[in-house]
N, C-alpha and C. Protein backbone atom coordinates (compact mmCIF):
# COMPACT_ATOMS: atom_id res chain seq x y z
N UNK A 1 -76.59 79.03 -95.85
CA UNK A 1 -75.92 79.54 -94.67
C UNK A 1 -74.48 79.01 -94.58
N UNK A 2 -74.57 77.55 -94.54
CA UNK A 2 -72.96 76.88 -94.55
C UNK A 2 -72.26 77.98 -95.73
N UNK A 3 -72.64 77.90 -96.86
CA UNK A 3 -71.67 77.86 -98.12
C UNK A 3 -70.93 79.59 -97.81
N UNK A 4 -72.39 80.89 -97.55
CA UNK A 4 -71.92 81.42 -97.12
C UNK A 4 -70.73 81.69 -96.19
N UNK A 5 -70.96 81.17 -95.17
CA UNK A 5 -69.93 81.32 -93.85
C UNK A 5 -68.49 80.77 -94.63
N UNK A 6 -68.51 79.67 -95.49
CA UNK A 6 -67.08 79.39 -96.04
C UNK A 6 -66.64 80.08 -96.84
N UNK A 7 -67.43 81.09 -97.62
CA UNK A 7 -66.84 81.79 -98.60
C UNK A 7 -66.28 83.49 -97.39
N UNK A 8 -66.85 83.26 -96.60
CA UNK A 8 -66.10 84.73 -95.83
C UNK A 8 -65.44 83.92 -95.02
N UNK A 9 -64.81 82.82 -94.84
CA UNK A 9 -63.89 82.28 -94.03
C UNK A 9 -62.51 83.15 -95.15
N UNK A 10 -61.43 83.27 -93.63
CA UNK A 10 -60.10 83.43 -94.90
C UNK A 10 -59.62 82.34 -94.24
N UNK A 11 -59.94 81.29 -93.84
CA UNK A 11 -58.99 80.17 -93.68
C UNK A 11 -59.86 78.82 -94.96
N UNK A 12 -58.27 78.11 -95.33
CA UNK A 12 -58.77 77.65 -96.76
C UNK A 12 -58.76 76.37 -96.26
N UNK A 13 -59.63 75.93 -96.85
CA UNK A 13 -60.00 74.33 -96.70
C UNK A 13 -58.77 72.80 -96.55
N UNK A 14 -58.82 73.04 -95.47
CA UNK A 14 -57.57 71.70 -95.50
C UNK A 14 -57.54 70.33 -96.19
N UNK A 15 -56.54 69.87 -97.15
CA UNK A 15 -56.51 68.45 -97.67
C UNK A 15 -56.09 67.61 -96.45
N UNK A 16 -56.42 66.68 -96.55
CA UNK A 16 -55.93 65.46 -95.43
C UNK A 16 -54.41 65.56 -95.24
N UNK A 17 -53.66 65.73 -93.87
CA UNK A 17 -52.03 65.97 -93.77
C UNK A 17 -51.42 67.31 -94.37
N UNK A 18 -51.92 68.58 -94.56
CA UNK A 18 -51.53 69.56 -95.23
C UNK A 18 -51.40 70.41 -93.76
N UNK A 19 -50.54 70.89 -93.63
CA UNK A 19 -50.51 72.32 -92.51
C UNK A 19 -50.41 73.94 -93.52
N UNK A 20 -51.72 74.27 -93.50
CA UNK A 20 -51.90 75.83 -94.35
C UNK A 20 -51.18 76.27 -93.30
N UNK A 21 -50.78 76.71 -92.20
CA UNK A 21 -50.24 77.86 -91.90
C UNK A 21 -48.82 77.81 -92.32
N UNK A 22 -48.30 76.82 -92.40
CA UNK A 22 -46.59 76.53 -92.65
C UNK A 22 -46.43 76.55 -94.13
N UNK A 23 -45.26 77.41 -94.25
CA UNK A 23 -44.72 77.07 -95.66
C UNK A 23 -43.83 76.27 -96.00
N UNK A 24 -44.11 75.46 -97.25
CA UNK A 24 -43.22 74.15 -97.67
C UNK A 24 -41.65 74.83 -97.94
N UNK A 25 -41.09 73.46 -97.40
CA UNK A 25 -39.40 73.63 -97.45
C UNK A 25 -38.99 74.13 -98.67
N UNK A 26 -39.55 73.69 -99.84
CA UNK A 26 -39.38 73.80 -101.56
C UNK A 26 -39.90 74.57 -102.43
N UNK A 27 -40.59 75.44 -103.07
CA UNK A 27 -41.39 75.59 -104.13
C UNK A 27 -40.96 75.60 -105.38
N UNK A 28 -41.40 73.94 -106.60
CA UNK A 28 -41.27 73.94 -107.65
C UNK A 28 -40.89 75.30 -108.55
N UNK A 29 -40.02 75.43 -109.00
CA UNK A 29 -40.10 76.52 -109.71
C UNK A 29 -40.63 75.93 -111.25
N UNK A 30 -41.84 76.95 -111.61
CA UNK A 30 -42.54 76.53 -112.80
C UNK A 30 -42.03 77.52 -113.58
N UNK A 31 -41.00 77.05 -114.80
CA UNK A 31 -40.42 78.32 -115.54
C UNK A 31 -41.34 77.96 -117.02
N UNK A 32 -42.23 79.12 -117.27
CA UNK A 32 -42.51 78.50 -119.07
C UNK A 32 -41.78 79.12 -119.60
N UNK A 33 -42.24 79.00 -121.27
CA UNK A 33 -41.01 78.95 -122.66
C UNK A 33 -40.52 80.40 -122.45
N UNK A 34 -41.70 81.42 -122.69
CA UNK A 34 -41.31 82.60 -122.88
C UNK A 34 -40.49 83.53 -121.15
N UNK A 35 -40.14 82.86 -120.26
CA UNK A 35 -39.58 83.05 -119.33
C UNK A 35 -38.33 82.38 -119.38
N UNK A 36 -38.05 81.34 -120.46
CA UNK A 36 -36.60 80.95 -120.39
C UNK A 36 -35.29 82.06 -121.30
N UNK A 37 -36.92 82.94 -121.79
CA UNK A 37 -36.37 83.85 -122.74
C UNK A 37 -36.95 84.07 -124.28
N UNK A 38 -36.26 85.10 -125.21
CA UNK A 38 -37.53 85.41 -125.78
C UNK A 38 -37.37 84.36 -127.02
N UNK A 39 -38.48 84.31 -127.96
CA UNK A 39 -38.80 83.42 -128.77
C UNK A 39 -38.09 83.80 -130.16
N UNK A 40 -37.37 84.35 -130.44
CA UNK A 40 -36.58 84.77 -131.49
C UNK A 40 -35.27 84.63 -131.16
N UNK A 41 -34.14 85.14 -132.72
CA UNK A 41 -33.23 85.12 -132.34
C UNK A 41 -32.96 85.84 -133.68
N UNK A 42 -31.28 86.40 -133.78
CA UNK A 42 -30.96 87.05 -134.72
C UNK A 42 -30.53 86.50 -135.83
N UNK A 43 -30.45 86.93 -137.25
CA UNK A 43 -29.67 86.12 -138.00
C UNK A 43 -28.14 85.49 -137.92
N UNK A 44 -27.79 86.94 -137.27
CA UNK A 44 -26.28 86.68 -137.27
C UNK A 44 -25.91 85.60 -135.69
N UNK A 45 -26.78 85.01 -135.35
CA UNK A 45 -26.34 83.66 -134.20
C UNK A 45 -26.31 84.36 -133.29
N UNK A 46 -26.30 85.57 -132.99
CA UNK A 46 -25.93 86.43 -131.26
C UNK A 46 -27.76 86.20 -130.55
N UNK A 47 -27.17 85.66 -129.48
CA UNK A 47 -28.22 85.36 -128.11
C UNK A 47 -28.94 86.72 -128.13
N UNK A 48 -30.11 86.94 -127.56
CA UNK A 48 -30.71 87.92 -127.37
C UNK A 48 -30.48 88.36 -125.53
N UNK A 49 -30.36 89.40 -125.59
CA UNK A 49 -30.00 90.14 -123.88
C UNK A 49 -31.72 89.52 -122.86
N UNK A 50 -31.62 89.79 -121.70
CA UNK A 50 -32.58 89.84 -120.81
C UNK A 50 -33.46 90.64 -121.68
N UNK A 51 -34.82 89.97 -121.52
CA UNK A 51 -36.00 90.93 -122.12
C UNK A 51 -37.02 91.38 -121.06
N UNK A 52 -37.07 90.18 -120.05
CA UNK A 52 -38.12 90.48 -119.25
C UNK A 52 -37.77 90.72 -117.76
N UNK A 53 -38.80 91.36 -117.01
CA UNK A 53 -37.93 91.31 -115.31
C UNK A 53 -38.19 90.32 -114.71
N UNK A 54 -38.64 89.33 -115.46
CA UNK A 54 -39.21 87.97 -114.47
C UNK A 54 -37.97 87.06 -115.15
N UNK A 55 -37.34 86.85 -116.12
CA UNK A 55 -36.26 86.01 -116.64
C UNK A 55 -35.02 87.11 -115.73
N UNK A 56 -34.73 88.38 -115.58
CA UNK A 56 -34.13 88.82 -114.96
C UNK A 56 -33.96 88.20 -113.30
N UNK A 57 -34.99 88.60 -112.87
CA UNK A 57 -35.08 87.87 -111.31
C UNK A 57 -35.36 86.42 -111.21
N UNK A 58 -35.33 85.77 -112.36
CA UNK A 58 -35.53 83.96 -112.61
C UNK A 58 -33.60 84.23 -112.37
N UNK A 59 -33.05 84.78 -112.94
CA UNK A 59 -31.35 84.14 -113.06
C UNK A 59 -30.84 84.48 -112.14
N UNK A 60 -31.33 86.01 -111.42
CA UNK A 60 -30.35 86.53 -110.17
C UNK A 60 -30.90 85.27 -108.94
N UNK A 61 -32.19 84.99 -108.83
CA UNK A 61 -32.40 83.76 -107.93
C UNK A 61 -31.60 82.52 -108.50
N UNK A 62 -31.04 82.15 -109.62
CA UNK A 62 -30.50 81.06 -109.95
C UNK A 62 -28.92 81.24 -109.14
N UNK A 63 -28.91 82.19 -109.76
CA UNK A 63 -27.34 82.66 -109.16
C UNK A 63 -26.99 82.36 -108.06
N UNK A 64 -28.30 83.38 -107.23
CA UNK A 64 -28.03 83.32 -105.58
C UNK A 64 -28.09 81.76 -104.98
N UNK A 65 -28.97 80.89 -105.86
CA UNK A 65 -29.17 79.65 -105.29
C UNK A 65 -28.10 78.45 -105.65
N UNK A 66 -26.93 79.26 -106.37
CA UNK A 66 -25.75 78.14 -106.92
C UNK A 66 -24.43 78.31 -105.82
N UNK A 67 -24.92 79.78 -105.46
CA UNK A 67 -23.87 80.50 -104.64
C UNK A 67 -24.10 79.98 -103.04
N UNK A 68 -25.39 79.69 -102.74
CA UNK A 68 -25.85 78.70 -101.34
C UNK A 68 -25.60 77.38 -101.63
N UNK A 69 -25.71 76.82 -103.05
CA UNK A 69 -25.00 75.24 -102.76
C UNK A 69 -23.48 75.21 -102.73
N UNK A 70 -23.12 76.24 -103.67
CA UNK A 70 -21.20 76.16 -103.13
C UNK A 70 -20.72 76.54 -101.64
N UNK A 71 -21.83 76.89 -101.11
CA UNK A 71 -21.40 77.40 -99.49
C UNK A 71 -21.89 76.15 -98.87
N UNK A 72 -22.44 75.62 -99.39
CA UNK A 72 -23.16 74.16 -98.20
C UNK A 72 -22.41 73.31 -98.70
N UNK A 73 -21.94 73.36 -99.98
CA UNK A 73 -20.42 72.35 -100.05
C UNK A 73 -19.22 72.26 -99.03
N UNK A 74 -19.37 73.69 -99.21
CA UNK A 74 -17.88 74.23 -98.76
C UNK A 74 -18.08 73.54 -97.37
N UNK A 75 -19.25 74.16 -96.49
CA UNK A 75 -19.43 73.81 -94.81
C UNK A 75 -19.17 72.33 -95.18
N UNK A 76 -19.97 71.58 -96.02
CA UNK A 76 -19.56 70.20 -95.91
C UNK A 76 -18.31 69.66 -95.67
N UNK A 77 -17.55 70.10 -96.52
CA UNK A 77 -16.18 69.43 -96.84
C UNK A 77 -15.33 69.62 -95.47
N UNK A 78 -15.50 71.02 -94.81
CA UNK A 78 -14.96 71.27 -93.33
C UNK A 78 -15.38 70.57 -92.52
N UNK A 79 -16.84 70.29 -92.54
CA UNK A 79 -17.22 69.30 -91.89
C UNK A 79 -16.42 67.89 -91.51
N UNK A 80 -16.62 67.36 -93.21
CA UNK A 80 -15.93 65.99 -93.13
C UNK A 80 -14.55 65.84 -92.86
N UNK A 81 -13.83 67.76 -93.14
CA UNK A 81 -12.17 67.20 -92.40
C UNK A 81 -12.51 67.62 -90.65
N UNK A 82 -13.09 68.46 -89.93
CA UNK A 82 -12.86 68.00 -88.59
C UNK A 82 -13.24 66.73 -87.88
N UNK A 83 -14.15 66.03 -88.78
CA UNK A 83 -14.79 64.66 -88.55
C UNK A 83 -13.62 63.99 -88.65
N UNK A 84 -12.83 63.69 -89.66
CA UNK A 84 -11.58 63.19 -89.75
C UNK A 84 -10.68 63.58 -88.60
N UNK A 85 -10.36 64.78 -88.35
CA UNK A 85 -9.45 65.08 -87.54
C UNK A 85 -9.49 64.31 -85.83
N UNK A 86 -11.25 64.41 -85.62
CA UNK A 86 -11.91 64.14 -84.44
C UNK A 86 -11.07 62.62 -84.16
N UNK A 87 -11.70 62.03 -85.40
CA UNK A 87 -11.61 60.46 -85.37
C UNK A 87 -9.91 60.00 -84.80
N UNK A 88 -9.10 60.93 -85.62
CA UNK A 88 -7.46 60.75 -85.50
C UNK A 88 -7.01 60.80 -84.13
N UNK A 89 -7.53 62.05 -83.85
CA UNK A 89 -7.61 62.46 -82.30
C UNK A 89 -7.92 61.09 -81.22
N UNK A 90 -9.07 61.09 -81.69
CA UNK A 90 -9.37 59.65 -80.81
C UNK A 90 -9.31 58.23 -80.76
N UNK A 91 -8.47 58.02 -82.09
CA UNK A 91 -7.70 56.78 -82.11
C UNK A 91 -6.11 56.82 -81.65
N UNK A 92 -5.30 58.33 -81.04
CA UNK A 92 -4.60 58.53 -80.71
C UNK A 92 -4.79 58.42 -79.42
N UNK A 93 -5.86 59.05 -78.74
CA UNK A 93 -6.10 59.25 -77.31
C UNK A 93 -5.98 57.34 -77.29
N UNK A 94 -6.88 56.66 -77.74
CA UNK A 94 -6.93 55.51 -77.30
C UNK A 94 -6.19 54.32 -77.50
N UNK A 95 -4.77 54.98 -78.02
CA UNK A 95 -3.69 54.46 -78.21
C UNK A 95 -3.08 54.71 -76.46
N UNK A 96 -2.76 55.97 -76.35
CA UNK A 96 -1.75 56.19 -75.61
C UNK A 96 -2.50 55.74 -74.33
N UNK A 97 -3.87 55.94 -73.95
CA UNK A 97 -4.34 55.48 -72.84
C UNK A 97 -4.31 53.87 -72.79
N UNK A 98 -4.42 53.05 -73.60
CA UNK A 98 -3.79 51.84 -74.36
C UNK A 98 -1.91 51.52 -73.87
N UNK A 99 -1.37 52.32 -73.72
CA UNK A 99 0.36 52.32 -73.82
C UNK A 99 0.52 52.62 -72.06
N UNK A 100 -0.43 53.48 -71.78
CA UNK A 100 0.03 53.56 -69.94
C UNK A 100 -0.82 52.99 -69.02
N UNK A 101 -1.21 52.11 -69.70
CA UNK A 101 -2.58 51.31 -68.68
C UNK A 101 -1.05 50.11 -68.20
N UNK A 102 -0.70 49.97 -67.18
CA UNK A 102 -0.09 48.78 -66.34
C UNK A 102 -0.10 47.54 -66.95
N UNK A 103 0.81 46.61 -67.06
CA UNK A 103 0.69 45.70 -68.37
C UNK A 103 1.21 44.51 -67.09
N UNK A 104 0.63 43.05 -67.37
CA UNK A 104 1.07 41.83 -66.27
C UNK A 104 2.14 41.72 -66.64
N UNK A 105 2.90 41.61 -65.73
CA UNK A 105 4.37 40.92 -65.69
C UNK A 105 4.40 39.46 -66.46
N UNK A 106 3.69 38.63 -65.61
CA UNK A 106 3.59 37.24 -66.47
C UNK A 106 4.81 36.64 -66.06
N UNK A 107 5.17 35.59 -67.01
CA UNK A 107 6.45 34.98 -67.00
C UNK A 107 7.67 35.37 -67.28
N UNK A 108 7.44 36.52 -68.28
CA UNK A 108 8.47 36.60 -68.50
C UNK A 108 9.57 37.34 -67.74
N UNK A 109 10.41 37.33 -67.90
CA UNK A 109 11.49 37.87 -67.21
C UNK A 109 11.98 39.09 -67.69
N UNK A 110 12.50 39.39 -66.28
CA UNK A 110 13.06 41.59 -66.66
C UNK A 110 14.33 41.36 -67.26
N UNK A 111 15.18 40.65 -67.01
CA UNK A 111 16.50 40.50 -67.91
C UNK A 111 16.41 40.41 -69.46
């Protein structure tokens, strides 16, 4: 009866700390040999073209995923110059509020 009822469950058996409904941030990409491309080559040294549609859509995802780290660079680097800019800003502000704050007379003299 149990084993039944789990085999018509569609919910899959949880490992300890796993959330099945969520999908992981990452998935390993598992590339084998004949997906890096094909297993031959010509005499005359020329590379062989795309053979398969899975090495095809393996490179256009490579592509697309070189083209999202040069954009998360890019945001970076803007990042770190308005961070800079911020900082300038506010070692200026706390200069000049620094320069008109009322200063003691003291001893010394106005002459």
């Amino acid at each position: 009866m149990f084993l039944t009822k789990k085999l018509m469950s569609n919910v899959p058996e949880l490992v300890s700390g796993s959330c099945w409904w969520k999908k992981p941030l990452y998935y390993n990409p598992v590339v084998r040999p004949l997906d890096r491309g094909p297993d031959f080559s010509f005499v005359d040294g020329r590379k062989p073209s795309i053979t398969t549609k899975w090495e095809l859509e393996r490179r256009k995802k490579q592509v697309e995923l070189g083209k999202q780290i040069v954009h998360y660079l890019n945001e970076i680097k803007i990042a770190e110059q308005l961070y800079e800019e911020q900082q300038i800003q506010k070692t200026l502000r706390a200069e000049k509020i620094e320069q008109s704050k009322p200063r003691e007379k003291g001893i010394e003299s106005v002459f």
